[in-house]
C-alpha atoms as a PDB file:
ATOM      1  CA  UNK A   1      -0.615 -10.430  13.896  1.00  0.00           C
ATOM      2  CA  UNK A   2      -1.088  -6.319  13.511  1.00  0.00           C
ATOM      3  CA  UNK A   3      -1.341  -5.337   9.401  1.00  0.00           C
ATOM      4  CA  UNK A   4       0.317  -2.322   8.615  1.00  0.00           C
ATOM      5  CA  UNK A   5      -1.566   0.667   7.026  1.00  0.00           C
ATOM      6  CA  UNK A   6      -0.988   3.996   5.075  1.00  0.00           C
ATOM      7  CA  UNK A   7      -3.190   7.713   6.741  1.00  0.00           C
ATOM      8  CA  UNK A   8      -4.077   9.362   3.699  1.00  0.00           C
ATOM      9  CA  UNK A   9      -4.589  12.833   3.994  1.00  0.00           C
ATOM     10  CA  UNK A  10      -7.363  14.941   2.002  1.00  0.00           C
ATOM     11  CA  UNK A  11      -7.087  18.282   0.385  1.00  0.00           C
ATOM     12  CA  UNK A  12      -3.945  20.485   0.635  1.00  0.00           C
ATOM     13  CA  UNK A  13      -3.504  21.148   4.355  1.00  0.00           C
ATOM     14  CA  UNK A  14      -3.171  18.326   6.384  1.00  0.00           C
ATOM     15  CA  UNK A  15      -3.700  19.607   9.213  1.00  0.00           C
ATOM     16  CA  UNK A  16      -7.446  20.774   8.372  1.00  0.00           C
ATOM     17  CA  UNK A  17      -8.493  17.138   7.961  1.00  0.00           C
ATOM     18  CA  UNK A  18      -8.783  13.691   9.743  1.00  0.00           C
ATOM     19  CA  UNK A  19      -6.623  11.260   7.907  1.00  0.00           C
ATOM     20  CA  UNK A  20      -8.144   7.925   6.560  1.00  0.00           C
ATOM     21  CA  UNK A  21      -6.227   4.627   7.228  1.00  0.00           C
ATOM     22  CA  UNK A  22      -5.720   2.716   4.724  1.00  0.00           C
ATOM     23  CA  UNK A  23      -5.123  -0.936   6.252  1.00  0.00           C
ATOM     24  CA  UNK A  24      -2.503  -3.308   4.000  1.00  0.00           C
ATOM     25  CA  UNK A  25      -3.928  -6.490   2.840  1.00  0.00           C
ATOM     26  CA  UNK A  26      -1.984  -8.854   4.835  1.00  0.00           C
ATOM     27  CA  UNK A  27      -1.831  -9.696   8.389  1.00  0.00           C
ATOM     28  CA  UNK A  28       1.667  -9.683   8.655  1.00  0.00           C
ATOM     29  CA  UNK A  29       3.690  -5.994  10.002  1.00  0.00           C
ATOM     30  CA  UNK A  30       6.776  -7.562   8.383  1.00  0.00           C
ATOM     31  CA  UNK A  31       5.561  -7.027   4.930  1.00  0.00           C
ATOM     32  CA  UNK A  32       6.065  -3.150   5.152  1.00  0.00           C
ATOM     33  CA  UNK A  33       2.933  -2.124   3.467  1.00  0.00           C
ATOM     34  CA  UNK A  34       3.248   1.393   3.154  1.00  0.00           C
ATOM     35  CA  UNK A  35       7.483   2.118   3.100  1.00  0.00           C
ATOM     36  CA  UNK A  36       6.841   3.751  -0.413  1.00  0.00           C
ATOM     37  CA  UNK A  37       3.726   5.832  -1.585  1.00  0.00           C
ATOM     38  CA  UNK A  38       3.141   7.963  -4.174  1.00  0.00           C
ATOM     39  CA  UNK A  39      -0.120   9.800  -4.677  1.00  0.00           C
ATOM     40  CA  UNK A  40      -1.484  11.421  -8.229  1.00  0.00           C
ATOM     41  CA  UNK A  41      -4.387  13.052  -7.698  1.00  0.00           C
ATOM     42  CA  UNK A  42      -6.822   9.962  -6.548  1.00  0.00           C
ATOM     43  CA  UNK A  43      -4.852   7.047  -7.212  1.00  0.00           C
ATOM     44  CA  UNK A  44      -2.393   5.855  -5.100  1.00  0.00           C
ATOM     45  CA  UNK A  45       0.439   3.313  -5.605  1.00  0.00           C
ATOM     46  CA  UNK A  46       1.760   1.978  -2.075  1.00  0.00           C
ATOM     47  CA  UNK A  47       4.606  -0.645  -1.842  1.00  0.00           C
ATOM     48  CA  UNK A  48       4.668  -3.872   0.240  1.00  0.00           C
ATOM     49  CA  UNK A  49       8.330  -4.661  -0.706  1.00  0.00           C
ATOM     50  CA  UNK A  50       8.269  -7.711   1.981  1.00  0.00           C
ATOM     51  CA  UNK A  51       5.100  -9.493   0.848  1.00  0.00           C
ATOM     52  CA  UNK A  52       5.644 -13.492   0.485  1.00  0.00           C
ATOM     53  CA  UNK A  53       3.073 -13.985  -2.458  1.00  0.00           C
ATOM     54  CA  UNK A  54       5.394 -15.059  -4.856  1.00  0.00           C
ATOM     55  CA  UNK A  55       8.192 -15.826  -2.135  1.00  0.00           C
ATOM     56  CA  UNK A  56       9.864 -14.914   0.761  1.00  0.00           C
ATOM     57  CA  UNK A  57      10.019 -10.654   0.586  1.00  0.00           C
ATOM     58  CA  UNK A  58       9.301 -10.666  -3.014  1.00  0.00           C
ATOM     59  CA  UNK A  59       7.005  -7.968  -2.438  1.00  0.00           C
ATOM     60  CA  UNK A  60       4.332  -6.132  -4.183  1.00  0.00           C
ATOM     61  CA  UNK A  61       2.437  -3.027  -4.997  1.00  0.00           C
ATOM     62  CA  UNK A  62      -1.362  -2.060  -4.295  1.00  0.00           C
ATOM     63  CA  UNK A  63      -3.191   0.554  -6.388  1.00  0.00           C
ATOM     64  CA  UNK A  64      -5.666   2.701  -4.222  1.00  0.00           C
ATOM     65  CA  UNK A  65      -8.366   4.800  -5.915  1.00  0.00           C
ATOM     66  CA  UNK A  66     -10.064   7.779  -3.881  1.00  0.00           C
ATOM     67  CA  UNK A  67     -14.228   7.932  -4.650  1.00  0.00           C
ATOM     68  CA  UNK A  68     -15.932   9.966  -2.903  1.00  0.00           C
ATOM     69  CA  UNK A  69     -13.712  10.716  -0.049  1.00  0.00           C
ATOM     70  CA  UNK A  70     -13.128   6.748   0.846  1.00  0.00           C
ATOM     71  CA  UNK A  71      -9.787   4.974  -0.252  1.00  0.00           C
ATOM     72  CA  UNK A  72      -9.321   1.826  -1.690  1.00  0.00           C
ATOM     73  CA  UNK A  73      -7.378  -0.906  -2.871  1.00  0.00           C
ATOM     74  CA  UNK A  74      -7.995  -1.659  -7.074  1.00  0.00           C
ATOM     75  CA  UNK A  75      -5.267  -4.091  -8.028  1.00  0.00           C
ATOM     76  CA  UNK A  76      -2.580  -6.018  -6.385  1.00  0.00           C
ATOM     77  CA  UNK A  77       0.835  -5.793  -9.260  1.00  0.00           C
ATOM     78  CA  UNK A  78       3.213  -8.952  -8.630  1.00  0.00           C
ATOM     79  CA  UNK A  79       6.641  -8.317 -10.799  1.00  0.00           C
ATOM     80  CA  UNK A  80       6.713 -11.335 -13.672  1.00  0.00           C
ATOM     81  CA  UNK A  81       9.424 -13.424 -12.284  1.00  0.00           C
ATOM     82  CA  UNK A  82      10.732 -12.976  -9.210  1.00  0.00           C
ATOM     83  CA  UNK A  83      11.558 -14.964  -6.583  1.00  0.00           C
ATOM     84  CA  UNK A  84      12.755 -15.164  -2.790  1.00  0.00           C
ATOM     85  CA  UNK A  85      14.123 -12.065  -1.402  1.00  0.00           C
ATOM     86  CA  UNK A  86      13.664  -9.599  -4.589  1.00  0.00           C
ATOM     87  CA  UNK A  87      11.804  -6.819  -2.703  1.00  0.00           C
ATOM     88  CA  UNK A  88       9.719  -5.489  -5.861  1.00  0.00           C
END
């Protein structure tokens, strides 16, 4: 199975450097790793809303943390109970 993945970008203009990708922790495309990111600084929060931890498409959300130029993933946060088919 193909994982998905986020390209971060570094510095203001994108176009002046090479993206990184970010690859999503699971295996499975349908998980949507990546449909929502925000980005403060060098922390990133990027959603899986389809992930089947805690379910079918319960979903979670990854924290990614920039050092020195290299993303990635921190912590995995799992919403306190949900179930099948809550997208968090």
């Amino acid at each position: 199975m193909l994982s998905m993945s986020v390209l971060v970008w570094m510095g203001m203009a994108m176009a002046s450097t090479t993206p990184e990708r970010v690859l999503g922790p699971s295996p499975n495309l349908y998980d949507h790793f990546g449909e929502a990111v925000d980005i403060f600084e060098s922390t990133a929060v990027v959603g899986e809303p389809e992930a089947d931890d805690q379910g079918t498409n319960a979903g979670s959300a990854h924290i990614l943390q920039e050092v020195g130029g290299i993303w990635s993933p921190t912590v995995e946060l799992k919403a306190p109970g949900v179930g099948p088919s809550t997208r968090f």
